[in-house]
Protein backbone atom coordinates (compact mmCIF):
# COMPACT_ATOMS: atom_id res chain seq x y z
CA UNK A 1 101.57 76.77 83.42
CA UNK A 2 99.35 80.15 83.36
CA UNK A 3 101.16 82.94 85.51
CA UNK A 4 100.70 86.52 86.68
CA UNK A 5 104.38 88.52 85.12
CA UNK A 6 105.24 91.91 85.20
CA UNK A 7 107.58 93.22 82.45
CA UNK A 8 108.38 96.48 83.58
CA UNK A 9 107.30 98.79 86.89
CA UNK A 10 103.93 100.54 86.97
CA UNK A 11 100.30 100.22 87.00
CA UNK A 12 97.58 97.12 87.18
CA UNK A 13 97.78 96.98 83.42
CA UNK A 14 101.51 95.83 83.47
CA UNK A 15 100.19 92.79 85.17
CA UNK A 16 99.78 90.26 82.17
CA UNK A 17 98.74 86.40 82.37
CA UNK A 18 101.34 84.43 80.62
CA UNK A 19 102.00 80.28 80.04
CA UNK A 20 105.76 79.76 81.41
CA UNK A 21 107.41 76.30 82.00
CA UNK A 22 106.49 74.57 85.16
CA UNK A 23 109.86 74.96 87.24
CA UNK A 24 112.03 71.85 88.77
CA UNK A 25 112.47 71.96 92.22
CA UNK A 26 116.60 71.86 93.23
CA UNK A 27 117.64 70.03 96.10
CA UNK A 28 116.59 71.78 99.31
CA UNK A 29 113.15 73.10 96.75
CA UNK A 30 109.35 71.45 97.08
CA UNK A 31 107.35 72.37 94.20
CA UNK A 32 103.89 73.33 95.28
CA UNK A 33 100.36 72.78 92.95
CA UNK A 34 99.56 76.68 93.84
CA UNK A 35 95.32 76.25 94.90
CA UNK A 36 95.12 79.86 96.00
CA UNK A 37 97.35 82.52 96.78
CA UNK A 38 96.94 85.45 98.87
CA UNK A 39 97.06 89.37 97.68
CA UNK A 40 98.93 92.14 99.57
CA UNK A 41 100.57 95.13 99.75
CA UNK A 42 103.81 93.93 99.19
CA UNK A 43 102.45 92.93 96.10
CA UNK A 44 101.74 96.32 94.77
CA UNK A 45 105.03 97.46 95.85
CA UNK A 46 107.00 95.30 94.00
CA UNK A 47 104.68 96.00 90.54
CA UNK A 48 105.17 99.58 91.01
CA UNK A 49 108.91 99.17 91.45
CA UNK A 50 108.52 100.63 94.72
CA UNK A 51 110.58 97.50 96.35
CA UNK A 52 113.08 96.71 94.43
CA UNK A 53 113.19 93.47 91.97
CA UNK A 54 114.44 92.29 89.03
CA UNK A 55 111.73 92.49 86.27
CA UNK A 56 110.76 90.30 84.41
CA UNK A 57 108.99 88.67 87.65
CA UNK A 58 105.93 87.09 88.88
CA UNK A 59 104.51 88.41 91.36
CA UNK A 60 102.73 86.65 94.79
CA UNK A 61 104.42 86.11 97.99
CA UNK A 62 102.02 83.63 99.97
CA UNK A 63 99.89 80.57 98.55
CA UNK A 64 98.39 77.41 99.56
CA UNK A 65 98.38 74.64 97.67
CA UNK A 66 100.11 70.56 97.45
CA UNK A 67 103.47 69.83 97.31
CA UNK A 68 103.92 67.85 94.03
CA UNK A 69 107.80 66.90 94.14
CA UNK A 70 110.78 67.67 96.33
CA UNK A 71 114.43 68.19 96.41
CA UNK A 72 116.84 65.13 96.88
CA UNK A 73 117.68 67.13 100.34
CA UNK A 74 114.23 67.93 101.37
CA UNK A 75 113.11 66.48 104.82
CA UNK A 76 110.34 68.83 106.10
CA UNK A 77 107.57 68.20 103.42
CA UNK A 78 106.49 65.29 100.94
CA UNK A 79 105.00 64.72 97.34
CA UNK A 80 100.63 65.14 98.66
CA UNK A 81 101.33 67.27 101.56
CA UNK A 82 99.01 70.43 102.25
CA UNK A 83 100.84 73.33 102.58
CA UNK A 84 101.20 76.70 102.88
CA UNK A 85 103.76 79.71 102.92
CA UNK A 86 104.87 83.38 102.51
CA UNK A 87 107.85 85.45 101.97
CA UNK A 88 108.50 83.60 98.75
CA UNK A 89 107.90 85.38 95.63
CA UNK A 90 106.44 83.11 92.23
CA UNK A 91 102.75 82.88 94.21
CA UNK A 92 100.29 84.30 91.20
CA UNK A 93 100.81 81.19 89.26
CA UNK A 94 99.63 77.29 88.99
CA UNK A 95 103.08 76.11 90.39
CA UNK A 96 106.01 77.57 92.19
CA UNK A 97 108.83 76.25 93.39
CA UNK A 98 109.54 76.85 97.37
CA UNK A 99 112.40 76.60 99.73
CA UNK A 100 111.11 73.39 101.42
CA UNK A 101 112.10 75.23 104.96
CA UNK A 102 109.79 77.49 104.16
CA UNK A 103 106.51 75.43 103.83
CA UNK A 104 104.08 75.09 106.51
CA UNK A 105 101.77 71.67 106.52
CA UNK A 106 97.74 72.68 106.72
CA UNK A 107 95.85 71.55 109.61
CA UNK A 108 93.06 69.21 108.71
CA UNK A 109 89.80 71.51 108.96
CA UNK A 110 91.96 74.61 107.29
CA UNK A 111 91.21 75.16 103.36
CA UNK A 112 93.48 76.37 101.32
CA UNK A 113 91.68 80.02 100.26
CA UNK A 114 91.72 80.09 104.53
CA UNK A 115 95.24 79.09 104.53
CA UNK A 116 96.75 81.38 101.56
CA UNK A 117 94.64 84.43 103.30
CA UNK A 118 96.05 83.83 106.78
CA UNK A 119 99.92 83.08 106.18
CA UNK A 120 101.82 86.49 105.13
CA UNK A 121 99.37 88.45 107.76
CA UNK A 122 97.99 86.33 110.51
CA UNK A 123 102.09 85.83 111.21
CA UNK A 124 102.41 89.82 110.53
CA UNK A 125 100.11 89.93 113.09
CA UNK A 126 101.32 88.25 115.49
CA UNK A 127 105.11 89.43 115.66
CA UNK A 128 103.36 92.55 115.74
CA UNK A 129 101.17 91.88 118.87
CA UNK A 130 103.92 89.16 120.42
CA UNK A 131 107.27 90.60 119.66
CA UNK A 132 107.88 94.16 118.37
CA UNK A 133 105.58 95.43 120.86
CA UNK A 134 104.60 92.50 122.76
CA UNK A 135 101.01 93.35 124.43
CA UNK A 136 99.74 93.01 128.20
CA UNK A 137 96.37 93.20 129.42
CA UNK A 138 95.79 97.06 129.92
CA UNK A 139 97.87 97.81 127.39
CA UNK A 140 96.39 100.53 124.78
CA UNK A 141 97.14 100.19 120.78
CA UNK A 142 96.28 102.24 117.79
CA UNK A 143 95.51 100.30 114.51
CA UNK A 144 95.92 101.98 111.14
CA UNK A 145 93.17 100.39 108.60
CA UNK A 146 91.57 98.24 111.28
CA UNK A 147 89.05 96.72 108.68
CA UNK A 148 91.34 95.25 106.21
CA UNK A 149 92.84 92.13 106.57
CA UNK A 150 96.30 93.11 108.16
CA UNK A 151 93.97 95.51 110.42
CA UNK A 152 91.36 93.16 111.47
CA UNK A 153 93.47 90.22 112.65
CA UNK A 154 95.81 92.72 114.65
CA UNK A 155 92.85 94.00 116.60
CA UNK A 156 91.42 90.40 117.22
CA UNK A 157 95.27 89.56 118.37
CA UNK A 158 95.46 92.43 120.83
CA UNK A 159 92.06 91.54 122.12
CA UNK A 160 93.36 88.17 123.00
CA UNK A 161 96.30 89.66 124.61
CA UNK A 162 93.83 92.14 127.10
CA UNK A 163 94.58 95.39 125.45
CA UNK A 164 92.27 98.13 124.63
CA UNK A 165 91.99 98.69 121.14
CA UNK A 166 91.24 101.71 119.12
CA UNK A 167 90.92 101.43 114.94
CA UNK A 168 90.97 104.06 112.35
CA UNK A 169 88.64 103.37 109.72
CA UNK A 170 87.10 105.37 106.47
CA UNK A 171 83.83 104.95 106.68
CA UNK A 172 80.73 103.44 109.12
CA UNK A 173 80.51 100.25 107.11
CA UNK A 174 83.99 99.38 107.91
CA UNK A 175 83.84 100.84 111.39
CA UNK A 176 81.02 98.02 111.71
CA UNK A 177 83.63 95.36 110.36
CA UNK A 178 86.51 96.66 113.01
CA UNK A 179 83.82 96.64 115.87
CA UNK A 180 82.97 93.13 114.67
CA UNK A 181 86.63 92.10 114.84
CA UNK A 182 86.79 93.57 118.94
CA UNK A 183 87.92 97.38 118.48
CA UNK A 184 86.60 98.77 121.34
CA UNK A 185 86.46 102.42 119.65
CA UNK A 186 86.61 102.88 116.11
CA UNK A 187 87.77 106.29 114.80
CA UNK A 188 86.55 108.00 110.88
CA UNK A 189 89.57 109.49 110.01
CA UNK A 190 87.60 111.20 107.09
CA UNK A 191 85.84 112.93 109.47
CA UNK A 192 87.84 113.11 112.63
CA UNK A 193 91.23 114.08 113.62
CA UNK A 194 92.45 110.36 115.09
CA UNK A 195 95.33 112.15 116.92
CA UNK A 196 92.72 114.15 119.15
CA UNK A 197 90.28 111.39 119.12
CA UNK A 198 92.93 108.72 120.62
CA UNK A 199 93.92 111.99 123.49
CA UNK A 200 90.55 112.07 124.45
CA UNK A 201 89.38 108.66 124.51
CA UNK A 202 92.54 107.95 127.00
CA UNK A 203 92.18 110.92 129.20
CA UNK A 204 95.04 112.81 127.28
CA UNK A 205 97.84 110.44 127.75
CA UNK A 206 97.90 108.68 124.36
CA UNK A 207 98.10 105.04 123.42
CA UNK A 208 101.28 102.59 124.38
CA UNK A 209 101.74 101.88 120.72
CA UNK A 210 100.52 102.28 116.79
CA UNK A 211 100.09 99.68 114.29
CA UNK A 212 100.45 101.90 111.02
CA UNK A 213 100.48 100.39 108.02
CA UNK A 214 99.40 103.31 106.05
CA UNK A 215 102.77 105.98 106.65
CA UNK A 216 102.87 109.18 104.38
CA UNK A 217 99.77 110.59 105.50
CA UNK A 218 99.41 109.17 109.38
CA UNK A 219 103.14 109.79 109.89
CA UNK A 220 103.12 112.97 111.99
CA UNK A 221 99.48 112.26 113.62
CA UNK A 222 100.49 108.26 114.74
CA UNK A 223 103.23 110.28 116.66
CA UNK A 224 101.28 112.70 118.46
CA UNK A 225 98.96 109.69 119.03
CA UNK A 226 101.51 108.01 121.31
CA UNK A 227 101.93 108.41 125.26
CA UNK A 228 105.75 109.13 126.24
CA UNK A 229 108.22 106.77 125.27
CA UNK A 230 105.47 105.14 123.21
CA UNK A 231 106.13 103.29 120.33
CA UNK A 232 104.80 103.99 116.55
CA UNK A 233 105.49 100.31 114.37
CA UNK A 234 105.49 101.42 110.43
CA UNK A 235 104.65 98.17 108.78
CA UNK A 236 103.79 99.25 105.61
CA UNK A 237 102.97 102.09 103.04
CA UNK A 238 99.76 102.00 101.55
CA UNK A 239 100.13 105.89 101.30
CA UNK A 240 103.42 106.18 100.49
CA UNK A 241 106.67 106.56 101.98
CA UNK A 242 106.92 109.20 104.75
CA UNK A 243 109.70 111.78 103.70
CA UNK A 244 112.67 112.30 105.57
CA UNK A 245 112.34 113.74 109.04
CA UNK A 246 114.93 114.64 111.78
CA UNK A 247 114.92 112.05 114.62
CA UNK A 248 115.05 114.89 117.08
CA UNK A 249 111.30 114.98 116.54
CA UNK A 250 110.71 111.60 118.62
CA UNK A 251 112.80 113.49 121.59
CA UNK A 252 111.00 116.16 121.38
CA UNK A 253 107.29 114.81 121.65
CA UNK A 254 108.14 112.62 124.03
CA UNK A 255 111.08 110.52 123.72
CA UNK A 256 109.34 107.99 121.49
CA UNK A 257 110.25 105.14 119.92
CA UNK A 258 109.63 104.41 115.88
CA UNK A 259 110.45 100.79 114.33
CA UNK A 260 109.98 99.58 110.50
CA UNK A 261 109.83 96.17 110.97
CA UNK A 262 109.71 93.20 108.08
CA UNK A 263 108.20 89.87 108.59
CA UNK A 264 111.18 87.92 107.39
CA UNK A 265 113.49 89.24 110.08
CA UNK A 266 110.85 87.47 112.73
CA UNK A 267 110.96 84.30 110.72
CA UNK A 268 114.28 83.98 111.31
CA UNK A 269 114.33 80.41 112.25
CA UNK A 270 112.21 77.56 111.14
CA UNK A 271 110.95 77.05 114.73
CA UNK A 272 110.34 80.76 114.96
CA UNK A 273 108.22 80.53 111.75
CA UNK A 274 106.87 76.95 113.01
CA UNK A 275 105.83 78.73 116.02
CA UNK A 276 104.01 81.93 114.57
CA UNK A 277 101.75 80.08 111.83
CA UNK A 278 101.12 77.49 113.91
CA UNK A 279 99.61 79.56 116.85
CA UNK A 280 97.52 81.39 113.33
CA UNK A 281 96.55 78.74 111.69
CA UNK A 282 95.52 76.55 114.91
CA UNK A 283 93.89 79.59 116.27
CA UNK A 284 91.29 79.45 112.97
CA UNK A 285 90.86 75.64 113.10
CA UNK A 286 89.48 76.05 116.74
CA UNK A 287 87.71 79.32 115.24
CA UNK A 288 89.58 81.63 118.15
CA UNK A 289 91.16 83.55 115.39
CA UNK A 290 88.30 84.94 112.30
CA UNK A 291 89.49 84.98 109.18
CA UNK A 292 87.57 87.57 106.73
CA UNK A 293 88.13 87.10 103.22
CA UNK A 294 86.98 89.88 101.69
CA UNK A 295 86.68 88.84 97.67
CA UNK A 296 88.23 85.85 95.72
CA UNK A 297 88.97 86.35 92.18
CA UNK A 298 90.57 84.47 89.33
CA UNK A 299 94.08 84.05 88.74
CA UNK A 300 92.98 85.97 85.50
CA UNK A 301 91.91 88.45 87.10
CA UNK A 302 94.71 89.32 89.83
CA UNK A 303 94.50 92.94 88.48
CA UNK A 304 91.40 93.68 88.61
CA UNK A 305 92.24 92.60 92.44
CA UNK A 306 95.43 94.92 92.36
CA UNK A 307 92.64 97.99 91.60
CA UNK A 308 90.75 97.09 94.30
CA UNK A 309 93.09 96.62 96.42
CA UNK A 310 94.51 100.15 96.13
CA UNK A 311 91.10 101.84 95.49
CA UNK A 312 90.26 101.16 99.03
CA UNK A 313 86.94 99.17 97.73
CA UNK A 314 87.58 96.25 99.68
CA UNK A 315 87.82 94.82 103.38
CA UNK A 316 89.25 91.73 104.79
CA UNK A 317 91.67 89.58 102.70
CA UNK A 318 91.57 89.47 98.68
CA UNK A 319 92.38 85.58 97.61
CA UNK A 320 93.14 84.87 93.72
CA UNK A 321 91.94 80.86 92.88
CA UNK A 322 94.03 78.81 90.97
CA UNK A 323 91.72 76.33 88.92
């Protein structure tokens, strides 16, 4: 089978398309035809060595595709089912095998580039929005990179949830996307200070919460962003990692709360993670929930995706196609 490996940590040019055996499932394993297979973040994390792995590896951590064969102790999926997943690394490749507990089935009028694109963050999204900080109508939020895929599908949740939403965003064209998606004030952090913007736009009090996935350099700023006791939810680092800080800082502007959450910790349970993609993936088969996929590329081409990616030349979700 064709795969995406890394050898050792570092750029998009490490990223090398190799032909590996197609694994055997063990016992409580499905293995899964991989159709399409979302990128992230996470992704580029793990390639630079920033999260630590065990190279060689192949990288991918959500994908769609049909469950070929199962484990002798596998109950929740069968050989022809349509599924989906995340949090299981293997996904830049034509077949992976999958903890079986793991796997999602597709609903009916769900493809699989619309399935791989929503799984890792439409459920992101949603323990974002429904359990770190769980949202109420009049509730104010700050999202981080509210035209990229993570970004978009926040804002869209917290609409549905009645809060007011303001996005930062790079330039006009994606302040267009995050408008499209329900912010109800976009901010151009190339151009404005977000901190002030967010003080003004709410009368000086600040927002209830931040969604930042961006860290090193909207660290300090997400904080003074925040009314007191607020909370600021670093869910990523697209910028880096923010430095070490004393925690005397939340105290002093305001007794404020900071969380760095992880996705598998709210898929603790099978019916937690039956619960989360369900409401995602129902919520785009009924077309409450809009799904932007940004660019699809091929497997082949996952680095060229990678660039992208981290260039900042791309909104909505990036999808690799598995032929």
């Amino acid at each position: 089978m064709k795969a995406i490996r890394v050898n050792q940590p570092g750029g998009p040019e490490k990223m090398e398309l190799l032909d590996l055996p197609v694994p055997q499932p063990a016992a409580n394993q499905a293995l899964v035809r991989i159709a399409a297979a979302g990128v992230n973040f996470i992704d580029v994390y793990f390639r630079t060595g920033l999260y630590k792995a065990d190279f060689p590896q192949t990288l991918g951590q959500e994908a769609a595709g049909t469950v070929e064969a199962v484990g002798s102790a596998v109950t929740e999926v069968a050989p022809g089912d349509r599924v989906a997943y995340c949090t299981s690394r293997g996904a830049y490749a034509e077949y992976a095998v999958v903890p079986a507990s793991q796997l999602v089935k597709i609903p009916a009028h769900v493809d699989f580039p619309t399935a791989a694109a929503a799984m890792l963050q439409g459920m992101t999204a949603h323990y974002l929005t429904h359990s770190t900080f769980p949202l109420e109508s009049g509730d104010t939020c700050l999202v981080h990179a509210a035209a990229g895929g993570a970004g978009g599908l926040i804002v869209q949740m917290a609409k549905m949830l009645g809060a007011r939403v303001f996005g930062t965003v790079s330039t006009e064209e994606k302040a267009r996307t995050a408008r499209a998606s329900g912010c109800d004030e976009t901010i151009l952090y190339t151009q404005q200070d977000f901190a002030a913007e967010v003080k003004r736009l709410t009368a000086g009090r600040g927002v209830d919460v931040v969604y930042d996935s961006v860290a090193k350099t909207t660290f300090e700023q997400s904080l003074n962003s925040l009314r007191p006791r607020g909370m600021l939810v670093l869910f990523g680092q697209s910028s880096g990692p923010i430095p070490p800080f004393d925690p005397a800082i939340l105290g002093a502007k305001g007794s404020l709360f900071l969380t760095r959450p992880g996705l598998p910790y709210y898929l603790a349970t099978r019916d937690e993670l039956l619960w989360r993609s369900g409401d995602v993936l129902g919520w785009i088969a009924s077309a409450k929930l809009r799904l932007h996929i940004g660019a699809t590329y091929p497997l082949a081409s996952a680095a060229q995706a990678h660039r992208d990616l981290e260039g900042r030349h791309s909104t909505g979700k990036l999808v690799l196609t598995v032929p």
